[in-house]
C-alpha atoms as a PDB file:
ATOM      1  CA  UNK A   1      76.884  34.412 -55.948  1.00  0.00           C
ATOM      2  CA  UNK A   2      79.232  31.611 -54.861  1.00  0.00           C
ATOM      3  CA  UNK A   3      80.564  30.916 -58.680  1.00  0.00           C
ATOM      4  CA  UNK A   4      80.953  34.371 -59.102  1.00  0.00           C
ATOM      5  CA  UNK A   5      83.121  34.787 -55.566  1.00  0.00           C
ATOM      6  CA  UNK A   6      84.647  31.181 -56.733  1.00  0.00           C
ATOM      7  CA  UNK A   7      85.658  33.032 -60.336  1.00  0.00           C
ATOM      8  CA  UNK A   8      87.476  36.131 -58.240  1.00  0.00           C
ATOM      9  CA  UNK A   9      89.434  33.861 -55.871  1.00  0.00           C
ATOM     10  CA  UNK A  10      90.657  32.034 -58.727  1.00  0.00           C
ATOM     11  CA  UNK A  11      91.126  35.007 -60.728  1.00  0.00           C
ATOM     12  CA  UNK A  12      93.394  36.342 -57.401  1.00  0.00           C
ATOM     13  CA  UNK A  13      95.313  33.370 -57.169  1.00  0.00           C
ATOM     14  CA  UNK A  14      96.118  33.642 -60.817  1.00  0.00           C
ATOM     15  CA  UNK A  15      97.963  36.880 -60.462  1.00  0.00           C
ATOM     16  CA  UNK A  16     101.448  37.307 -60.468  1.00  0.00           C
ATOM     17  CA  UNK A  17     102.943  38.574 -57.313  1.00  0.00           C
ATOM     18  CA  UNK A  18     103.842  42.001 -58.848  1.00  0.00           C
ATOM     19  CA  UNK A  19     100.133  42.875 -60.001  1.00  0.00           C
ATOM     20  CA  UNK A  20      99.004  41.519 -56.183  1.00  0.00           C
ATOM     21  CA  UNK A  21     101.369  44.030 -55.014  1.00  0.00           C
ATOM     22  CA  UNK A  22      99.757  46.947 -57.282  1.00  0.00           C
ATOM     23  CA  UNK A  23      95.850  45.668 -57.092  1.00  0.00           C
ATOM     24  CA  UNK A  24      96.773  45.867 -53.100  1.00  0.00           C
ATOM     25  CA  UNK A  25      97.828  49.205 -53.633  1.00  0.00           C
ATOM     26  CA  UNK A  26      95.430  50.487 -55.495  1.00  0.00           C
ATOM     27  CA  UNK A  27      92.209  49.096 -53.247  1.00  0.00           C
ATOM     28  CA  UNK A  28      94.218  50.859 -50.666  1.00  0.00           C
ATOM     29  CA  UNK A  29      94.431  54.178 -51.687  1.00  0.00           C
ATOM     30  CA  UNK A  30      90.456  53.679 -53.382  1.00  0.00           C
ATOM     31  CA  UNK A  31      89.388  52.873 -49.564  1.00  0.00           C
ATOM     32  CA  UNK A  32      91.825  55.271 -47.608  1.00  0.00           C
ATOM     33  CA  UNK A  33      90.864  58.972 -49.886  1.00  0.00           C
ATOM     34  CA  UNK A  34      87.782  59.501 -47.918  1.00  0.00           C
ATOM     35  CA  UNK A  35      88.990  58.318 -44.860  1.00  0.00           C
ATOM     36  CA  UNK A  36      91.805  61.091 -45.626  1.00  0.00           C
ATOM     37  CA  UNK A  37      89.202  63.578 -46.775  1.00  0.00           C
ATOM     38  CA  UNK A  38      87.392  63.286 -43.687  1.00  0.00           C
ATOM     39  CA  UNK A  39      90.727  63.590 -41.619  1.00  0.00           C
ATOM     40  CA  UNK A  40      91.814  66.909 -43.207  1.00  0.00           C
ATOM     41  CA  UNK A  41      87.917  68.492 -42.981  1.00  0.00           C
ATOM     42  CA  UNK A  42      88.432  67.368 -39.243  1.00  0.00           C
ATOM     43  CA  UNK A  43      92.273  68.994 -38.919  1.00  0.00           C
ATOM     44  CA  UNK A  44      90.516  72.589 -40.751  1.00  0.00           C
ATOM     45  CA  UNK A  45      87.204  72.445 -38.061  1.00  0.00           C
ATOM     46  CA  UNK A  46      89.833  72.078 -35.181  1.00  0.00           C
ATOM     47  CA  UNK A  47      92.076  74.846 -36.430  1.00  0.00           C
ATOM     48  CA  UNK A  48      88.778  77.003 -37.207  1.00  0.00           C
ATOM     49  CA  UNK A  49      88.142  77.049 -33.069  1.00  0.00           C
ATOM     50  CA  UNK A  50      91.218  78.991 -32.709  1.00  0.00           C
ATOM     51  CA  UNK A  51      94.223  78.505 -30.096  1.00  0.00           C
ATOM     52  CA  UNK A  52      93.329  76.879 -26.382  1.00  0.00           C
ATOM     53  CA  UNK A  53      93.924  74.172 -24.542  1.00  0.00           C
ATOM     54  CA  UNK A  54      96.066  71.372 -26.688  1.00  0.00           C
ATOM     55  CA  UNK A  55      98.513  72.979 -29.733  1.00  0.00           C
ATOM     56  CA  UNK A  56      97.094  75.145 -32.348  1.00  0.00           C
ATOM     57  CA  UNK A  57      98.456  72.466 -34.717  1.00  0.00           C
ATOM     58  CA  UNK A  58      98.072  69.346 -36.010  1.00  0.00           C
ATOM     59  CA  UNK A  59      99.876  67.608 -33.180  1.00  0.00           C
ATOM     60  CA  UNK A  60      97.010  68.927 -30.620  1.00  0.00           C
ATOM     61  CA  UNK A  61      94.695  67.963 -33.213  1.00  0.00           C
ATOM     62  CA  UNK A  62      96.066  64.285 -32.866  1.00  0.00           C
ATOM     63  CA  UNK A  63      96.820  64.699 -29.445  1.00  0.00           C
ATOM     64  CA  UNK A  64      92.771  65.220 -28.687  1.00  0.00           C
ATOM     65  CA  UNK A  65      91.687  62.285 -30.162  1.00  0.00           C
ATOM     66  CA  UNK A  66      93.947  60.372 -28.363  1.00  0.00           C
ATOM     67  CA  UNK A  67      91.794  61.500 -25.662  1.00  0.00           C
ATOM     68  CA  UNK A  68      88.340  60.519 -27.261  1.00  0.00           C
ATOM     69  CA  UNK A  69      88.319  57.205 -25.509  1.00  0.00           C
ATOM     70  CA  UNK A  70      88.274  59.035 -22.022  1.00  0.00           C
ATOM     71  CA  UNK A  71      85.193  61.313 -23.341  1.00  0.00           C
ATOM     72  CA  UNK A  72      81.747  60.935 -21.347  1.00  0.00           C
ATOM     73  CA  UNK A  73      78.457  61.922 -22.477  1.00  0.00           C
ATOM     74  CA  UNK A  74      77.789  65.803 -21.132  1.00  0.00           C
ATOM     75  CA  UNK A  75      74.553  65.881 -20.209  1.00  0.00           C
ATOM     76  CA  UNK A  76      73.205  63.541 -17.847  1.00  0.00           C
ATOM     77  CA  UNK A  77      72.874  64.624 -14.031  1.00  0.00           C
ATOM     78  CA  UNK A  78      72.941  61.218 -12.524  1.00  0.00           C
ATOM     79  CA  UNK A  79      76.745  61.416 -11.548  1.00  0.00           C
ATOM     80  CA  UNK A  80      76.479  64.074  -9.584  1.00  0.00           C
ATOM     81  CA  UNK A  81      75.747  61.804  -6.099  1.00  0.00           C
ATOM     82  CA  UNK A  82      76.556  61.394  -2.853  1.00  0.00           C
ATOM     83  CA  UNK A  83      80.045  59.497  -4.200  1.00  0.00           C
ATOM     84  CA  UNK A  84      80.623  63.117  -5.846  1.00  0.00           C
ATOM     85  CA  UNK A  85      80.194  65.516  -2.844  1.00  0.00           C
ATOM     86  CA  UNK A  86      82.865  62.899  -0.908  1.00  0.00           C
ATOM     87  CA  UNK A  87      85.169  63.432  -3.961  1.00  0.00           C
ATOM     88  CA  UNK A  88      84.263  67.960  -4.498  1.00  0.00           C
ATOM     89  CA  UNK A  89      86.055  68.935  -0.838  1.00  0.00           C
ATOM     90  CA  UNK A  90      84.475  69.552   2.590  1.00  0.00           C
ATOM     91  CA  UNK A  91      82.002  71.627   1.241  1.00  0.00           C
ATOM     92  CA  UNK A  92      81.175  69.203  -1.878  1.00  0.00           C
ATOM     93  CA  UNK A  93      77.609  68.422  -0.609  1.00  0.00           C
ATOM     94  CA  UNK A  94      76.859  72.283  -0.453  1.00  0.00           C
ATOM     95  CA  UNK A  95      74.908  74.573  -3.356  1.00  0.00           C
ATOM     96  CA  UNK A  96      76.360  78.345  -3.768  1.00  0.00           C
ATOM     97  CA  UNK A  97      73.344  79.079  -6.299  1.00  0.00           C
ATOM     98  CA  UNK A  98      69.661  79.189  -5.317  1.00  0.00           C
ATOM     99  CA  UNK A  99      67.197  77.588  -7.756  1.00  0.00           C
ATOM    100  CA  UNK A 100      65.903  80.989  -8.498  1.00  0.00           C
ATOM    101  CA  UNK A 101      69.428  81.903  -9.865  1.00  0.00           C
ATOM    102  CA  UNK A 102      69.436  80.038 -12.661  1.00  0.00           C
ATOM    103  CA  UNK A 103      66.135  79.896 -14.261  1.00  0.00           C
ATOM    104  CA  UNK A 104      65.393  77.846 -17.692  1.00  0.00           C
ATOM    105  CA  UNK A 105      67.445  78.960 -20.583  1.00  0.00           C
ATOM    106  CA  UNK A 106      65.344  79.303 -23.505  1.00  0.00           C
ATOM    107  CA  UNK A 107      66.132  76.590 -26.289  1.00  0.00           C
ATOM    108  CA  UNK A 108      67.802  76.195 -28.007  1.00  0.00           C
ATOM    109  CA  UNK A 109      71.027  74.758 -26.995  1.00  0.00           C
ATOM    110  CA  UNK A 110      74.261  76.166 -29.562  1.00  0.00           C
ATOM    111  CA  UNK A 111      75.811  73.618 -31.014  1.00  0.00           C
ATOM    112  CA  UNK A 112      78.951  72.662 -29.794  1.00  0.00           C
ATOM    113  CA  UNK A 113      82.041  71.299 -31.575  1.00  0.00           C
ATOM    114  CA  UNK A 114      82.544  67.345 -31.547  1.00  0.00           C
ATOM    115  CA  UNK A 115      86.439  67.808 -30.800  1.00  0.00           C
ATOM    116  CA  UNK A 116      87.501  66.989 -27.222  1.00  0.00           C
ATOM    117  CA  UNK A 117      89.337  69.988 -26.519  1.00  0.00           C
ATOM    118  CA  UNK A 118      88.681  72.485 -26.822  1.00  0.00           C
ATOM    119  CA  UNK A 119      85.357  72.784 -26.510  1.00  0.00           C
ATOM    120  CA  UNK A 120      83.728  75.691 -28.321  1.00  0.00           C
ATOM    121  CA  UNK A 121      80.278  76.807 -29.418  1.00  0.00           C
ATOM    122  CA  UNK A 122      79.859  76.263 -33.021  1.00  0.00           C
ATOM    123  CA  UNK A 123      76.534  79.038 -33.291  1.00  0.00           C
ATOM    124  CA  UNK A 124      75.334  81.485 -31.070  1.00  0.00           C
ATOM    125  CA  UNK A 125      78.067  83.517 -30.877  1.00  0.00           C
ATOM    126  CA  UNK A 126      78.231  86.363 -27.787  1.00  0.00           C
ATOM    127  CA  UNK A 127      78.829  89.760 -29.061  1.00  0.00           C
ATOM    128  CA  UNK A 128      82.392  91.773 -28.294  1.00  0.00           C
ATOM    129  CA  UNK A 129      80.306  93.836 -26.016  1.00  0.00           C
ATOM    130  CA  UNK A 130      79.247  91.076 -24.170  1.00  0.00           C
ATOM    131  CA  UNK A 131      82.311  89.068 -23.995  1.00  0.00           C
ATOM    132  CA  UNK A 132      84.212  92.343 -23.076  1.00  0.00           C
ATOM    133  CA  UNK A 133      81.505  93.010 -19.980  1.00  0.00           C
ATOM    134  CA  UNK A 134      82.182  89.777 -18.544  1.00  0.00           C
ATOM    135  CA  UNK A 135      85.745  89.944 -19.017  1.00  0.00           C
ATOM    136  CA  UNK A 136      85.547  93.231 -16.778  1.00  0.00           C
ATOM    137  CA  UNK A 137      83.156  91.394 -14.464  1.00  0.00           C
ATOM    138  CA  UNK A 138      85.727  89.141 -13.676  1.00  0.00           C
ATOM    139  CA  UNK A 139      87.864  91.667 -13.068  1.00  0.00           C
ATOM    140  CA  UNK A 140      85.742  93.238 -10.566  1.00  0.00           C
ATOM    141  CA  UNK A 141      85.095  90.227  -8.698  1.00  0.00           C
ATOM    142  CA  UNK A 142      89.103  89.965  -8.189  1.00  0.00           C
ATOM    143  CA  UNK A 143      89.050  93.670  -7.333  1.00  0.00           C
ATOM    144  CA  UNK A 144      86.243  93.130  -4.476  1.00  0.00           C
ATOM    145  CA  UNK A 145      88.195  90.339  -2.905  1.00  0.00           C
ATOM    146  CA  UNK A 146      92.145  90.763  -3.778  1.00  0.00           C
ATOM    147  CA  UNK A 147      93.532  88.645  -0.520  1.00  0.00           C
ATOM    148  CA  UNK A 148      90.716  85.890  -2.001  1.00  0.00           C
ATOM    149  CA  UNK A 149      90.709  86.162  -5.941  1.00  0.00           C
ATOM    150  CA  UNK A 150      92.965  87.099  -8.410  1.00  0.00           C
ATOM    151  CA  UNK A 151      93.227  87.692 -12.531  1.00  0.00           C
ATOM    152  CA  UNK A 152      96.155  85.979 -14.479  1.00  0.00           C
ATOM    153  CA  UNK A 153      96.684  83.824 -17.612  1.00  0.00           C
ATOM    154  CA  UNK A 154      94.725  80.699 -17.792  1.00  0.00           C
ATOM    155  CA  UNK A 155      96.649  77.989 -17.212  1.00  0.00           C
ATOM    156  CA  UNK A 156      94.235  75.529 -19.310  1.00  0.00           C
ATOM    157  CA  UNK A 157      93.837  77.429 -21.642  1.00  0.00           C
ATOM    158  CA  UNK A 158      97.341  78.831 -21.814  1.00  0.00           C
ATOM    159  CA  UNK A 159      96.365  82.489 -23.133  1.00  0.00           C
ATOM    160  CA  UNK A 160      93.003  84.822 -22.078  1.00  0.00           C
ATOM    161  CA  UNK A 161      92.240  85.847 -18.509  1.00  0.00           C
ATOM    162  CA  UNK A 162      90.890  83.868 -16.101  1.00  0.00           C
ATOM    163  CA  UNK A 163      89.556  83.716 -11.973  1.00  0.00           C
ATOM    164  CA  UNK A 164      92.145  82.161  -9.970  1.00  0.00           C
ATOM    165  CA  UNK A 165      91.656  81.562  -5.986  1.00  0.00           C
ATOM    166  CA  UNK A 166      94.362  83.831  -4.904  1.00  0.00           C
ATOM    167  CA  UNK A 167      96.204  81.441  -2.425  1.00  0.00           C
ATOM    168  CA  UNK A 168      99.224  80.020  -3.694  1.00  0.00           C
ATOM    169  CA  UNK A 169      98.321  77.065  -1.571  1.00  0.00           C
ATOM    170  CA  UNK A 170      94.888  76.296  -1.532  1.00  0.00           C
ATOM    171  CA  UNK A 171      93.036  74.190   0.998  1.00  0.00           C
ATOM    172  CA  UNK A 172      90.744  73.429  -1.309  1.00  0.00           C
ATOM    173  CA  UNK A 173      91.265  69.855  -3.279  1.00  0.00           C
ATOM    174  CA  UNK A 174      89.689  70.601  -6.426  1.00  0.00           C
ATOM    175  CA  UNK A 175      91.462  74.169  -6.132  1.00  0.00           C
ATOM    176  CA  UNK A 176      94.371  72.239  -5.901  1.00  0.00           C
ATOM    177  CA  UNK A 177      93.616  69.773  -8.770  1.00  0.00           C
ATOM    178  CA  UNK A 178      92.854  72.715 -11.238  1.00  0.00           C
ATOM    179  CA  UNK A 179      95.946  74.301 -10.103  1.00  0.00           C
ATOM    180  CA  UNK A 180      93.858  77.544  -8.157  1.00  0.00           C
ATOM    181  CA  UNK A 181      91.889  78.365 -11.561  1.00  0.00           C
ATOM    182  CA  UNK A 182      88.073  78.706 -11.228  1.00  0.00           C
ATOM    183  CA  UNK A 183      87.219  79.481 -14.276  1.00  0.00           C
ATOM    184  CA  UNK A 184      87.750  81.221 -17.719  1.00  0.00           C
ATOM    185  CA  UNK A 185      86.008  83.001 -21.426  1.00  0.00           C
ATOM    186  CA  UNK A 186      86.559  81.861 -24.558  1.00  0.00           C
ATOM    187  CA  UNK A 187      87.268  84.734 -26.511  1.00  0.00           C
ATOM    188  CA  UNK A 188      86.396  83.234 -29.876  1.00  0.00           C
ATOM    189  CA  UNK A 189      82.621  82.533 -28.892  1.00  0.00           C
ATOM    190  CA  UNK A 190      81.844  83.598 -25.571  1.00  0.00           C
ATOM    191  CA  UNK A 191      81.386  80.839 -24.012  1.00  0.00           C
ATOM    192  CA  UNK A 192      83.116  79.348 -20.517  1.00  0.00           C
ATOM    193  CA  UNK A 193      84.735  77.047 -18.046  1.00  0.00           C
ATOM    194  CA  UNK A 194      83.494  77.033 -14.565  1.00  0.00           C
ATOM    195  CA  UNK A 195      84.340  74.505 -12.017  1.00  0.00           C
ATOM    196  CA  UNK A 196      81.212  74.321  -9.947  1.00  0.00           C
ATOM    197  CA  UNK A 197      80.050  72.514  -6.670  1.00  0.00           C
ATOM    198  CA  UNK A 198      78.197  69.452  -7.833  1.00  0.00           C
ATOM    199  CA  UNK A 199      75.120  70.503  -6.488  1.00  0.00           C
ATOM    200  CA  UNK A 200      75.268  73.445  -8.739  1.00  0.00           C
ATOM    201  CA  UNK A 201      76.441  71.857 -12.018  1.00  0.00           C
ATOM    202  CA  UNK A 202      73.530  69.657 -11.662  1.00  0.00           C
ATOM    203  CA  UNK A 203      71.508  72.658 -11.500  1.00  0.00           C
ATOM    204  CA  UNK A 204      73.014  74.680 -14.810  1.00  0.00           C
ATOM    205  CA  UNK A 205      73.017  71.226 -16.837  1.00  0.00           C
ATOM    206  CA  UNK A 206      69.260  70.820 -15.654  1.00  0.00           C
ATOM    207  CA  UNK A 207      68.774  74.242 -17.233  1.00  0.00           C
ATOM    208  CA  UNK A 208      69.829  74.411 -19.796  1.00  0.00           C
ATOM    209  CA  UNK A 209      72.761  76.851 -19.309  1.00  0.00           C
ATOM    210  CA  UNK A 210      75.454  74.244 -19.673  1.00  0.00           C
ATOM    211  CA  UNK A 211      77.044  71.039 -20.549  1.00  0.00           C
ATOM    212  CA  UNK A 212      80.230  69.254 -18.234  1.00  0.00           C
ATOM    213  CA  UNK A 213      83.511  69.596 -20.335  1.00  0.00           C
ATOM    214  CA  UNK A 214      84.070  66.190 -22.503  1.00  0.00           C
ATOM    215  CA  UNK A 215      87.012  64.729 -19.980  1.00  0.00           C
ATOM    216  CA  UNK A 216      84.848  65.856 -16.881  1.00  0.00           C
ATOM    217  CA  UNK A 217      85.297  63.059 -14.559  1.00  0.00           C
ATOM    218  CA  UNK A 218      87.666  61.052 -16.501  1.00  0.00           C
ATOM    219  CA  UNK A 219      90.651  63.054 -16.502  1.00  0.00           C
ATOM    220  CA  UNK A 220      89.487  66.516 -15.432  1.00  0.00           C
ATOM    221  CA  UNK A 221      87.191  67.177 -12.211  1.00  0.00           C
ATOM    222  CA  UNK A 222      83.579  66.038 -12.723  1.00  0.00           C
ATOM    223  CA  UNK A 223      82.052  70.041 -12.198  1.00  0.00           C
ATOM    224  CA  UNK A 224      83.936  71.324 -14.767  1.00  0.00           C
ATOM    225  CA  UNK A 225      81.184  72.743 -16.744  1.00  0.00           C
ATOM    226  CA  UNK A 226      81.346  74.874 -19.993  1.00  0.00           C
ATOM    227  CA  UNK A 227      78.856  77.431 -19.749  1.00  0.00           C
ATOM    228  CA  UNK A 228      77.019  78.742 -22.831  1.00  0.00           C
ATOM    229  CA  UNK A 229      77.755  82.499 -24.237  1.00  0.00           C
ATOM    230  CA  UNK A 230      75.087  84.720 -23.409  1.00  0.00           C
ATOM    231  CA  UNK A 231      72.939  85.822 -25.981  1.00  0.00           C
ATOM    232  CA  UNK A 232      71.866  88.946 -24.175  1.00  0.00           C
ATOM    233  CA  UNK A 233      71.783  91.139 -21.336  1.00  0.00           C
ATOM    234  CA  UNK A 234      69.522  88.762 -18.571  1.00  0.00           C
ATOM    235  CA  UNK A 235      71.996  86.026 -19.465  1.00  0.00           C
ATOM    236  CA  UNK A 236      74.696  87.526 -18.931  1.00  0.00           C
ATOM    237  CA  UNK A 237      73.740  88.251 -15.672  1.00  0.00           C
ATOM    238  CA  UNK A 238      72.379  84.494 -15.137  1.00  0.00           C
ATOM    239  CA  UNK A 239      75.993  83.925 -16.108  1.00  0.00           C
ATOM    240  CA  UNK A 240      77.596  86.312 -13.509  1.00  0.00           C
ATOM    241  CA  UNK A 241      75.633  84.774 -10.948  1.00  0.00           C
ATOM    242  CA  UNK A 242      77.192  81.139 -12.199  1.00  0.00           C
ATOM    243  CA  UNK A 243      80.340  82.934 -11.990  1.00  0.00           C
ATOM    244  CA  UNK A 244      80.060  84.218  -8.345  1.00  0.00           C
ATOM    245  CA  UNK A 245      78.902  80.414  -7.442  1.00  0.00           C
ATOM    246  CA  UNK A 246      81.848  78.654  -8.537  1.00  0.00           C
ATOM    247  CA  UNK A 247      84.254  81.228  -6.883  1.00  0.00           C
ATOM    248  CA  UNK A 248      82.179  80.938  -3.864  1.00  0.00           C
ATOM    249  CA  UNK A 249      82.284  77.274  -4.020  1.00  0.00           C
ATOM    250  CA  UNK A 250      86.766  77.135  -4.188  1.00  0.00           C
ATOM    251  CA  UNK A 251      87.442  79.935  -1.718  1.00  0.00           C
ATOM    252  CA  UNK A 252      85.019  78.302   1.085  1.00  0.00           C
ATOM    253  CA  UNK A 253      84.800  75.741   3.295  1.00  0.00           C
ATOM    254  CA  UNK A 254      82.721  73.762   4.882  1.00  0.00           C
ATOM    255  CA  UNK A 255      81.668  75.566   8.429  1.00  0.00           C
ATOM    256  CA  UNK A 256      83.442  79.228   7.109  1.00  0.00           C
ATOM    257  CA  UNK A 257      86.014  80.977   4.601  1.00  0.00           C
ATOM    258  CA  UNK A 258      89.385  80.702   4.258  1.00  0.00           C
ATOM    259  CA  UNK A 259      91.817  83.073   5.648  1.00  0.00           C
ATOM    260  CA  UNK A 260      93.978  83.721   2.374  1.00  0.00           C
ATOM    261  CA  UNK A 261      96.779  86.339   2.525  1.00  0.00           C
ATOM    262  CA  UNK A 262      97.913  88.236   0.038  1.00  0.00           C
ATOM    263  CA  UNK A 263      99.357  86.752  -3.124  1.00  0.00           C
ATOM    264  CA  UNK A 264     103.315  87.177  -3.549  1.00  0.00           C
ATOM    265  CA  UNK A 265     103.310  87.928  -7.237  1.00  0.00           C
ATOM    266  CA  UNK A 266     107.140  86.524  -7.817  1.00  0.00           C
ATOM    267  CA  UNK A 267     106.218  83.657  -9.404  1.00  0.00           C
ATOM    268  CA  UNK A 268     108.257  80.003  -9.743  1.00  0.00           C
ATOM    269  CA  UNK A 269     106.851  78.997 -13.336  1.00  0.00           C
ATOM    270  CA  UNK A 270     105.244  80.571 -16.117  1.00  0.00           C
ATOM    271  CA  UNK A 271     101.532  79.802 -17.265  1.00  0.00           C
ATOM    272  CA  UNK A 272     102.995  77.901 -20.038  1.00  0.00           C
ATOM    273  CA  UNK A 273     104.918  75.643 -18.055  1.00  0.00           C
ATOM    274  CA  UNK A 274     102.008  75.197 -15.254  1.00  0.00           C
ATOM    275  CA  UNK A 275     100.265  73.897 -18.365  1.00  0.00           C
ATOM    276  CA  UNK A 276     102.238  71.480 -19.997  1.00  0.00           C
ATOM    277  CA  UNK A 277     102.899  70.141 -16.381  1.00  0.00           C
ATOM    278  CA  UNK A 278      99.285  69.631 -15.799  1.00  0.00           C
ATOM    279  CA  UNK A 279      98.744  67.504 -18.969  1.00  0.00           C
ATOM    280  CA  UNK A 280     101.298  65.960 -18.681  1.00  0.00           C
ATOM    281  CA  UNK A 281     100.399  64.851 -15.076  1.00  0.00           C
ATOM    282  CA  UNK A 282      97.126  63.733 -16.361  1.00  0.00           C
ATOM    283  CA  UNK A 283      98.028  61.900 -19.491  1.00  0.00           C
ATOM    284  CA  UNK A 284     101.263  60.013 -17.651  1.00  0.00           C
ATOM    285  CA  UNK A 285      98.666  58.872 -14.951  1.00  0.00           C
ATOM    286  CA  UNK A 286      96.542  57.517 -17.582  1.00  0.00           C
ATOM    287  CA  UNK A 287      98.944  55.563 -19.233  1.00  0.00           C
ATOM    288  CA  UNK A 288     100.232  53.971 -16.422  1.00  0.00           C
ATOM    289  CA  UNK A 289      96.546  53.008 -15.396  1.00  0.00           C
ATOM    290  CA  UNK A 290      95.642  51.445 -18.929  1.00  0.00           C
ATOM    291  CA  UNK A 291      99.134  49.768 -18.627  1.00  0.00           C
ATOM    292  CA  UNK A 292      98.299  48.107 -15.301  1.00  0.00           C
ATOM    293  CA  UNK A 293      94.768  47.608 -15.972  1.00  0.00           C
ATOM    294  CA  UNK A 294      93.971  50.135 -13.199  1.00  0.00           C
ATOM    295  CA  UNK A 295      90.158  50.776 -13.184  1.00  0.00           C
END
């Protein structure tokens, strides 16, 4: 082994600078094709989830794993502590769903895409019938309570309807941090974002129903939780129920409810703008953190 490594070194330093250049070059392109290949199957599964969060393009594509390195594992429960209530608002410590609202989902889990936003389901799809029911369901809960809830574009996810907390200046922190929006369906598979009460994320990961969102507690709020599509009619009504909690969790307060007024619908910016000001919030924030070695 070491006369035959000897022999190449030798063999190396015997080449003229040109053919250095060109064996360089060509080693380079042997090792970077599948690194390539694997980039562009990556770039088509991305594009394959359809439009949401980051750019349908391949600048959201890059711009989401820039944000790999501030993904945390979705499953585990143990962060959801006593540090977490003081964090989720004067009534962070309080559960909006009983235990017997969200029995066990049956296994198993979908399979959800590896990209960190956005997150999708990559099998078990809900059907239009379904996804249409909830969407009216949402609708109805807005209708119930106009002065507390309201319907408009998701700001996250920058197209789609989603449950907003009515007030244009919520009391509530996290209300405030996910700029009034409690939650959202993805049209493309059913599934959902809800932004629960710790106490009752805990509860739907512990289920089964759920996993937190990949930048929960990094950059986005630690009970952000995406909520699987339901498979049939009891889910979906597991589902509402889920729903009901985490609008009961951002129009409330600790010791009674809010008293919202009416919305004034003149608005100052559009969804798209409430977006890219969001994101661009976070990601500044971050930057400045890993800059100064803020931990």
């Amino acid at each position: 082994m070491t006369t035959q490594l000897t022999t190449l070194t030798q063999f190396l330093r015997d080449l003229r600078p040109r053919n250095q250049l060109i064996l360089i070059a060509v080693t380079s392109a042997a090792l970077g094709i599948p690194v390539l290949r694997i980039a562009i199957e990556d770039y088509r599964g991305y594009i394959a989830l359809g439009p949401g969060g980051p750019p349908h393009n391949v600048i959201g594509w890059f711009g989401q794993i820039l944000l790999k390195p501030f993904k945390k594992e979705p499953f585990h429960t143990s962060c959801y502590d006593e540090k977490s209530f003081q964090k989720a608002g004067p009534n962070g410590s309080v559960a909006f769903l009983k235990e017997e609202d969200v029995p066990a989902r049956e296994a198993p889990r979908p399979t959800v895409g590896s990209w960190t936003a956005p997150s999708r389901q990559l099998t078990d799809l809900a059907s239009k019938d379904i996804i249409d029911r909830y969407q009216s369901f949402l609708s109805s809960l807005a209708s119930e309570s106009p002065s507390k809830l309201e319907i408009a574009t998701s700001v996250v996810e920058r197209h789609g309807q989603a449950l907003f907390v009515a007030s244009e200046k919520p009391s509530h922190p996290i209300a405030k941090s996910m700029y009034r929006e409690i939650g959202h369906m993805h049209g493309s598979d059913g599934s959902m974002h809800l932004n629960l009460a710790p106490r009752d994320a805990k509860l739907v990961l512990e289920r089964g129903w759920g996993q937190r969102h990949p930048l929960g507690g990094t950059i986005l709020y630690l009970g952000d939780v995406m909520v699987y599509a339901p498979r049939n009619e009891e889910e979906l009504e597991v589902v509402k129920r889920i729903t009901r909690g985490a609008a009961n969790y951002l129009i409330t307060e600790s010791g009674g409810s809010y008293t919202l007024t009416e919305r004034q619908f003149a608005t100052t910016e559009s969804s798209l703008a409430q977006w890219k000001r969001a994101w661009g919030h976070v990601l500044l924030f971050k930057v400045i953190s890993n800059i100064l070695m803020i931990r």
